[in-house]
PDB file of N, CA and C in Angstrom:
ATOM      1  N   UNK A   1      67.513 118.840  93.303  1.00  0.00           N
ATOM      2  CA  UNK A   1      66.639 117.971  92.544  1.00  0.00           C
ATOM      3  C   UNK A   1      67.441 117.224  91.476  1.00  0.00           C
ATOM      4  N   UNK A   2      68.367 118.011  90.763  1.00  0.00           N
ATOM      5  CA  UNK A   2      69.306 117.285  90.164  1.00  0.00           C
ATOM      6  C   UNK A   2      70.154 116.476  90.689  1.00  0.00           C
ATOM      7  N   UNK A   3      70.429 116.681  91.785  1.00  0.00           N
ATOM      8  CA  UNK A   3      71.112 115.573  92.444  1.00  0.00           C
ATOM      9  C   UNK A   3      70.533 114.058  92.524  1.00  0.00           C
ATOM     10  N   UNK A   4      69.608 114.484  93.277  1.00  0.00           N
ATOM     11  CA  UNK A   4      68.709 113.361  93.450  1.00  0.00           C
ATOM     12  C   UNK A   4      68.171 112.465  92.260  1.00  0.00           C
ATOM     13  N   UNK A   5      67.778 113.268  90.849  1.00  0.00           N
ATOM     14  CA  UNK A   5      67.717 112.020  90.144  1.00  0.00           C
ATOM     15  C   UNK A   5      69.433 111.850  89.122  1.00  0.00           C
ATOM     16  N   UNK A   6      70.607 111.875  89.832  1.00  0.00           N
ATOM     17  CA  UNK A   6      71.281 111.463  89.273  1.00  0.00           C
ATOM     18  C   UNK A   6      71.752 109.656  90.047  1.00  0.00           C
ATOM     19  N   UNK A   7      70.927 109.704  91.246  1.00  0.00           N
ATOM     20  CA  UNK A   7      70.660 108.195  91.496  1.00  0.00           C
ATOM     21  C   UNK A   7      69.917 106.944  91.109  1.00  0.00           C
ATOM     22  N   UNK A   8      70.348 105.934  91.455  1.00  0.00           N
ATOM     23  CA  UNK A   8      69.637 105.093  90.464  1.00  0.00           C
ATOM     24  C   UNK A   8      68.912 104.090  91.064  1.00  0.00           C
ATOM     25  N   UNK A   9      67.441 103.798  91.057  1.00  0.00           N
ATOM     26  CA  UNK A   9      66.554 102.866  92.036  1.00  0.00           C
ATOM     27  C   UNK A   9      66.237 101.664  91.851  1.00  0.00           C
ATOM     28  N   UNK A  10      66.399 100.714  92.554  1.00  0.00           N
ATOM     29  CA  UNK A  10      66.701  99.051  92.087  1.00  0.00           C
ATOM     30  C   UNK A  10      65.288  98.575  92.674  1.00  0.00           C
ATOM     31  N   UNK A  11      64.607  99.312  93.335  1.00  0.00           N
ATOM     32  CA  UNK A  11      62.928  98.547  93.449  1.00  0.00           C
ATOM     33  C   UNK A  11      61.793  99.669  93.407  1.00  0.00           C
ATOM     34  N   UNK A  12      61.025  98.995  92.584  1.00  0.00           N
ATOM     35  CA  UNK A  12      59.512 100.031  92.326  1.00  0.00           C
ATOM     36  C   UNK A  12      59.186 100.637  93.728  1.00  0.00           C
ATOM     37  N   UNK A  13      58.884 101.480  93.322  1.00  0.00           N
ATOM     38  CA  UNK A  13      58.413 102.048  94.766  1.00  0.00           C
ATOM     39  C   UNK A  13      59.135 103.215  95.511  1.00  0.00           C
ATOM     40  N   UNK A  14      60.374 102.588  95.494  1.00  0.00           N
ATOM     41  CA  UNK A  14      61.745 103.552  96.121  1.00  0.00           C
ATOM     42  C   UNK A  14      62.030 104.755  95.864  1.00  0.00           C
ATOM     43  N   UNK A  15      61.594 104.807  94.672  1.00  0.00           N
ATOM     44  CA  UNK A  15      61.782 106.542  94.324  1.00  0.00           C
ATOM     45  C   UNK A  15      60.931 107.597  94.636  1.00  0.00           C
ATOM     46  N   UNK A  16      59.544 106.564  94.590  1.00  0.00           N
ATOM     47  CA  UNK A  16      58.338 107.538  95.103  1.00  0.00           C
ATOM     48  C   UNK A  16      58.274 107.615  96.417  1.00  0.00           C
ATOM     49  N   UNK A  17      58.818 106.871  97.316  1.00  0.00           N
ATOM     50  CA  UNK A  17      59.169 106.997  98.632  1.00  0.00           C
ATOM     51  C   UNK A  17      59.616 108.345  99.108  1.00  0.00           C
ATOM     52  N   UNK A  18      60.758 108.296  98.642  1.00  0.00           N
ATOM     53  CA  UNK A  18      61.782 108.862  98.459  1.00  0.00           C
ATOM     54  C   UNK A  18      61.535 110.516  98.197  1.00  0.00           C
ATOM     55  N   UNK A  19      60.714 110.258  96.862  1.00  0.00           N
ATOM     56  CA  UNK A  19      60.215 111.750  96.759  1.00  0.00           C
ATOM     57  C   UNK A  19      59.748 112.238  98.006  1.00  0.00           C
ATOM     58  N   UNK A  20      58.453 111.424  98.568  1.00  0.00           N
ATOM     59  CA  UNK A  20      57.967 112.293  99.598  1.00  0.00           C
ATOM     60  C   UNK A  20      58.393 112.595 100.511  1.00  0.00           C
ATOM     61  N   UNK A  21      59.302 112.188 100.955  1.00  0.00           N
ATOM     62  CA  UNK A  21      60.214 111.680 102.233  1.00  0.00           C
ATOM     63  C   UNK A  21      61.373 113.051 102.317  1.00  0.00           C
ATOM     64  N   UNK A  22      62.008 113.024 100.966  1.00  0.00           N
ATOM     65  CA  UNK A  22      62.719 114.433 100.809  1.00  0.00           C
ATOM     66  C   UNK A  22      62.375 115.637 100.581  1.00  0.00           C
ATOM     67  N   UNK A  23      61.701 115.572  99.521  1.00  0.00           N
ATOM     68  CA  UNK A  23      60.736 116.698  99.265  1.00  0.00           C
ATOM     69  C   UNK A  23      59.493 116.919  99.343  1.00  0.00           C
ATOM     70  N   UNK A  24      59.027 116.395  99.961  1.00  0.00           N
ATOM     71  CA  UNK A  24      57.446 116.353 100.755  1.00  0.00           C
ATOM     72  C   UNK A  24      56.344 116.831  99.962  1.00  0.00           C
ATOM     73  N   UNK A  25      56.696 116.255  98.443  1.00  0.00           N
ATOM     74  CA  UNK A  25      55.463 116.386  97.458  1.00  0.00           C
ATOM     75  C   UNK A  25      55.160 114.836  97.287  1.00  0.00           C
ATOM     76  N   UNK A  26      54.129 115.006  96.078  1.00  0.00           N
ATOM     77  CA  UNK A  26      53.523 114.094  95.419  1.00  0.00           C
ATOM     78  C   UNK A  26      54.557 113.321  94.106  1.00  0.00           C
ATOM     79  N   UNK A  27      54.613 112.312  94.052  1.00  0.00           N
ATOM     80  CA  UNK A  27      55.415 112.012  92.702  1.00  0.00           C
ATOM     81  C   UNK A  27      54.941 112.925  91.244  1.00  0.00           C
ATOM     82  N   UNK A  28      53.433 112.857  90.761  1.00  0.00           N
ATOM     83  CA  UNK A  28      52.980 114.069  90.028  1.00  0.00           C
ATOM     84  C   UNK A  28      53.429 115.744  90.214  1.00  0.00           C
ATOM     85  N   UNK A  29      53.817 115.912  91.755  1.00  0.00           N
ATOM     86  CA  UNK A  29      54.230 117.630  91.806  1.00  0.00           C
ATOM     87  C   UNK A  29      55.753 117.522  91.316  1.00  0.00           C
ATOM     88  N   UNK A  30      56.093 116.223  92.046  1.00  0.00           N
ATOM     89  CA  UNK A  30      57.712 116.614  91.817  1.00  0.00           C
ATOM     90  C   UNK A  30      58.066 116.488  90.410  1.00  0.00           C
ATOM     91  N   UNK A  31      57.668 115.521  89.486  1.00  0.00           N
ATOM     92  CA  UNK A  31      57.725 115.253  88.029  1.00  0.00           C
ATOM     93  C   UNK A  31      56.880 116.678  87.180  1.00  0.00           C
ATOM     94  N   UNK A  32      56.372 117.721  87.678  1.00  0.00           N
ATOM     95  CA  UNK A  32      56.076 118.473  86.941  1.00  0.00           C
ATOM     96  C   UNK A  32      57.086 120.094  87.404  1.00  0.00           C
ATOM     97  N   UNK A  33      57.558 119.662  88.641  1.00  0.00           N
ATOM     98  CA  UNK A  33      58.907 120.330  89.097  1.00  0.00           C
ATOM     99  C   UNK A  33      59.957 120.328  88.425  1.00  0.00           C
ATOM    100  N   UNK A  34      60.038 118.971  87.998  1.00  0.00           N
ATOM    101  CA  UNK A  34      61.308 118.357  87.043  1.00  0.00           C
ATOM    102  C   UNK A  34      61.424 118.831  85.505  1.00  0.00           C
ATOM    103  N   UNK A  35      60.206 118.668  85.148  1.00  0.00           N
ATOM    104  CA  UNK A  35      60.194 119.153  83.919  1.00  0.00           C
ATOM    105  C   UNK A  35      60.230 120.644  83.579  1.00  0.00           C
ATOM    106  N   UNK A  36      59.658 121.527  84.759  1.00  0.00           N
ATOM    107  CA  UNK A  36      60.334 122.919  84.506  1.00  0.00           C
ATOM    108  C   UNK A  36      61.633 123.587  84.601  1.00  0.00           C
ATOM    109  N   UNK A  37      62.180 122.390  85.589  1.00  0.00           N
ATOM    110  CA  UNK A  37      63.636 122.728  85.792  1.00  0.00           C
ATOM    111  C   UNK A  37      64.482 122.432  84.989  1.00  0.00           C
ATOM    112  N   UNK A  38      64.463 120.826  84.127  1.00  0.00           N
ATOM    113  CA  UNK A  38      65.076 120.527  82.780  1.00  0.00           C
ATOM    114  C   UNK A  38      65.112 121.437  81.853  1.00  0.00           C
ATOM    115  N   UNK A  39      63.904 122.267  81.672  1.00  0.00           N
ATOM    116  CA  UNK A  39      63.576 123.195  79.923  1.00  0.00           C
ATOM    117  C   UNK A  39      64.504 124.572  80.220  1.00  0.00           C
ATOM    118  N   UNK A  40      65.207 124.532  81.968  1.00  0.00           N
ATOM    119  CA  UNK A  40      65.525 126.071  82.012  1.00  0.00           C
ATOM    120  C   UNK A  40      67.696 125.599  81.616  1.00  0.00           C
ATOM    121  N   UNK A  41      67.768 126.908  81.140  1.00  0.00           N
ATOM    122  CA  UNK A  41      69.111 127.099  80.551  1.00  0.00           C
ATOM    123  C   UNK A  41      70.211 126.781  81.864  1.00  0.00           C
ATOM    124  N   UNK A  42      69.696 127.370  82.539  1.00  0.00           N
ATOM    125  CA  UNK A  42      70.607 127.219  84.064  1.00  0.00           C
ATOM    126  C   UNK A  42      71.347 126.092  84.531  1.00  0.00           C
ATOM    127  N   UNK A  43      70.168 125.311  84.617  1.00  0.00           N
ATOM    128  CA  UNK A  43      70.037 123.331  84.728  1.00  0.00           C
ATOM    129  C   UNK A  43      70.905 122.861  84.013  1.00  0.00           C
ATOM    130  N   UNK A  44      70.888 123.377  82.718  1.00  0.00           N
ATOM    131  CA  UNK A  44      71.827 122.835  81.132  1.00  0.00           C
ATOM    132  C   UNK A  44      73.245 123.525  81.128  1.00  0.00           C
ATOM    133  N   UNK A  45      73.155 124.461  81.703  1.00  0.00           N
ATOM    134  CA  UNK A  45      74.690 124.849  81.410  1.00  0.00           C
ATOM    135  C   UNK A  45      75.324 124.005  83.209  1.00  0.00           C
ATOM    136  N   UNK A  46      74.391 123.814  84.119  1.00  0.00           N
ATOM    137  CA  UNK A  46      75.366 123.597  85.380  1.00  0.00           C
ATOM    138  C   UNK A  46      75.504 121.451  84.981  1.00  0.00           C
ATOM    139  N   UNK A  47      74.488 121.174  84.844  1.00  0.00           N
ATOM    140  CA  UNK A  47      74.430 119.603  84.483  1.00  0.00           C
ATOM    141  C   UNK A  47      74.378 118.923  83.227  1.00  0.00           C
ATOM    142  N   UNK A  48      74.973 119.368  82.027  1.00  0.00           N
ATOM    143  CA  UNK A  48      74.738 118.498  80.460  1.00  0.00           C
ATOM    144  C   UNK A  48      74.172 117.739  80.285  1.00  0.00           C
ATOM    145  N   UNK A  49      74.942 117.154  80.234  1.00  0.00           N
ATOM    146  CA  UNK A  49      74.554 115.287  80.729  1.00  0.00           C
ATOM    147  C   UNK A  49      73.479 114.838  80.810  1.00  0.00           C
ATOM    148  N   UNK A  50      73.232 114.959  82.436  1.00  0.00           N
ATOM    149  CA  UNK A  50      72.064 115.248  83.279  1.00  0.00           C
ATOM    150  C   UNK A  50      70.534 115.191  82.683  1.00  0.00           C
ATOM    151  N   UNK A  51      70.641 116.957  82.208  1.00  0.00           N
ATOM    152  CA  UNK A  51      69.255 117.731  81.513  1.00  0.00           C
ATOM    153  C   UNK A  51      69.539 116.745  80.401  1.00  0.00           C
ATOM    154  N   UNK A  52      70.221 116.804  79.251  1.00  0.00           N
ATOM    155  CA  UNK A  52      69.839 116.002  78.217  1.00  0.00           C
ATOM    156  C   UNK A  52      68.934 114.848  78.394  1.00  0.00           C
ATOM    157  N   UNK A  53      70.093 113.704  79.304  1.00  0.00           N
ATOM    158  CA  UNK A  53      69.650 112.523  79.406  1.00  0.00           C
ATOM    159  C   UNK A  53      67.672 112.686  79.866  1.00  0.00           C
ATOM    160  N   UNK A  54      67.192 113.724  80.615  1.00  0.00           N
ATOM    161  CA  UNK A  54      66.179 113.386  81.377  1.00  0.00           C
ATOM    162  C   UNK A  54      65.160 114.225  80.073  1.00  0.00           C
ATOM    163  N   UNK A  55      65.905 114.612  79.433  1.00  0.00           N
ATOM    164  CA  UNK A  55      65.176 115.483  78.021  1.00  0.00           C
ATOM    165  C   UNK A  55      64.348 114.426  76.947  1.00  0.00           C
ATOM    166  N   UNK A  56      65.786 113.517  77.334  1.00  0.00           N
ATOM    167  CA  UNK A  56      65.372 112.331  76.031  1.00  0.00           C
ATOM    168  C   UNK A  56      64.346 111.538  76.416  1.00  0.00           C
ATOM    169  N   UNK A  57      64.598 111.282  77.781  1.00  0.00           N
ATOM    170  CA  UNK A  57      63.350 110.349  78.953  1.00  0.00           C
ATOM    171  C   UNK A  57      62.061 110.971  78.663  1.00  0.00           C
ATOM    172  N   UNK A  58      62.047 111.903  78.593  1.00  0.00           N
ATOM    173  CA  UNK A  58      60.773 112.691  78.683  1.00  0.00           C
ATOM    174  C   UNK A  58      60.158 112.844  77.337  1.00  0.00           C
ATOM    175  N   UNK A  59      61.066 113.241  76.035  1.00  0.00           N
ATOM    176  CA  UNK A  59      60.690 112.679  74.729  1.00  0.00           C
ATOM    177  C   UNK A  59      59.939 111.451  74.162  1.00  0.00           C
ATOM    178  N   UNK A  60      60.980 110.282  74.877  1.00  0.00           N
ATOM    179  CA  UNK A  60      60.484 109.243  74.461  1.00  0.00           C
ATOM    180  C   UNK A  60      58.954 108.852  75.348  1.00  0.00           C
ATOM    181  N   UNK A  61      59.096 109.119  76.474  1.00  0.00           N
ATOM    182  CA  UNK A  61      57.835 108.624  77.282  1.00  0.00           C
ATOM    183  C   UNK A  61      56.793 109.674  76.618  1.00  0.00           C
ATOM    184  N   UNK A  62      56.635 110.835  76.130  1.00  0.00           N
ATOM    185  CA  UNK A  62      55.812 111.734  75.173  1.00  0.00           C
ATOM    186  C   UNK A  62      55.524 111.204  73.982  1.00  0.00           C
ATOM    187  N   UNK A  63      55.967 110.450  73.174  1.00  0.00           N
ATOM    188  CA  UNK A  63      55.832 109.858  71.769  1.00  0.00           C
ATOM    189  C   UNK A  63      55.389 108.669  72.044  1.00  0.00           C
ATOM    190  N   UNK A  64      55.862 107.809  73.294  1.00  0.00           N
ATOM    191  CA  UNK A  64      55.052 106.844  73.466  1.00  0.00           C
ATOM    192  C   UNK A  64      53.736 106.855  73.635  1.00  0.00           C
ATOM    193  N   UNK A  65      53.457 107.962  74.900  1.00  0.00           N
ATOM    194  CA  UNK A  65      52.237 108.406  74.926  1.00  0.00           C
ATOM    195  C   UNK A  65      51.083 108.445  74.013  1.00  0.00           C
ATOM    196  N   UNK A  66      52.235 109.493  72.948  1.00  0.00           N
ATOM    197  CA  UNK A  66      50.938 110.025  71.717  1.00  0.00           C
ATOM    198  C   UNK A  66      50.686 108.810  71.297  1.00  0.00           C
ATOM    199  N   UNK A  67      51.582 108.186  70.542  1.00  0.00           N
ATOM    200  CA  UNK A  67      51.404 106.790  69.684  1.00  0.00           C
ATOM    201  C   UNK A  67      50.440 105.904  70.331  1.00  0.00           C
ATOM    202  N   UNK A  68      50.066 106.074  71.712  1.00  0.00           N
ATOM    203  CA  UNK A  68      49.368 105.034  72.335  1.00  0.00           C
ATOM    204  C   UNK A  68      47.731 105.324  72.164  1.00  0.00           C
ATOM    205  N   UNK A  69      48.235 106.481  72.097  1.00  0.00           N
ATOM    206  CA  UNK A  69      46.369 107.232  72.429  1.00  0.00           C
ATOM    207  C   UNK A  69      46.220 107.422  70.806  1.00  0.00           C
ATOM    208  N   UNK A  70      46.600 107.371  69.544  1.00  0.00           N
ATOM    209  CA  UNK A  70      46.433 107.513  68.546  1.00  0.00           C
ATOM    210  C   UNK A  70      46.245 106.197  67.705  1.00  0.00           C
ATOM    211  N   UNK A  71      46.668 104.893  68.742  1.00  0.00           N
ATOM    212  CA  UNK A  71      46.205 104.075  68.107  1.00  0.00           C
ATOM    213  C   UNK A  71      48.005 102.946  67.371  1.00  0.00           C
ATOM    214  N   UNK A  72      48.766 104.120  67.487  1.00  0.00           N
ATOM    215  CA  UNK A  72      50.402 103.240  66.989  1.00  0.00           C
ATOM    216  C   UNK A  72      51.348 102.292  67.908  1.00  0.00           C
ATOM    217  N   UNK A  73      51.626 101.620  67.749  1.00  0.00           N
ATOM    218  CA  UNK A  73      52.499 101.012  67.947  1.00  0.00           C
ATOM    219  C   UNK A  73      53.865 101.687  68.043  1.00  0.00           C
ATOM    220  N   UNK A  74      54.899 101.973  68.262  1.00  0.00           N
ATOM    221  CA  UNK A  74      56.526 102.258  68.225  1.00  0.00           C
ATOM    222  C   UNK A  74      57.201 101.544  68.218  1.00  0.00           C
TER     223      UNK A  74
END
């Protein structure tokens, strides 16, 4: 799974393809796959980088979130 999003997708669509196609979930199963696998120590000590970078992705798209439903701007 880490592999896979260390690629990079040049048209909408392609990734969710992709998901199902490889791993024969839903874009929602696999993104809640992802996020349990990022928070574990394992992930972080084998990929740095990686877990960080998709840590911060997930931060920022969370604060965007809140800010949106609360009414803020960012």
């Amino acid at each position: 799974m880490l592999d896979f999003e260390r690629q990079w997708w040049r048209y909408a669509g392609a990734k969710e393809s992709a998901i199902k196609e490889l791993f024969d979930l839903t874009p929602p199963a696999y993104y809640q796959m992802l996020n349990n696998l990022i928070d574990r120590e394992d992930a972080l000590l084998a990929e740095p980088i990686l877990v960080k970078r998709l840590r911060r992705l997930r931060e920022s798209r969370t604060a965007s979130r809140s800010s949106t439903r609360l009414g803020f701007n960012l």
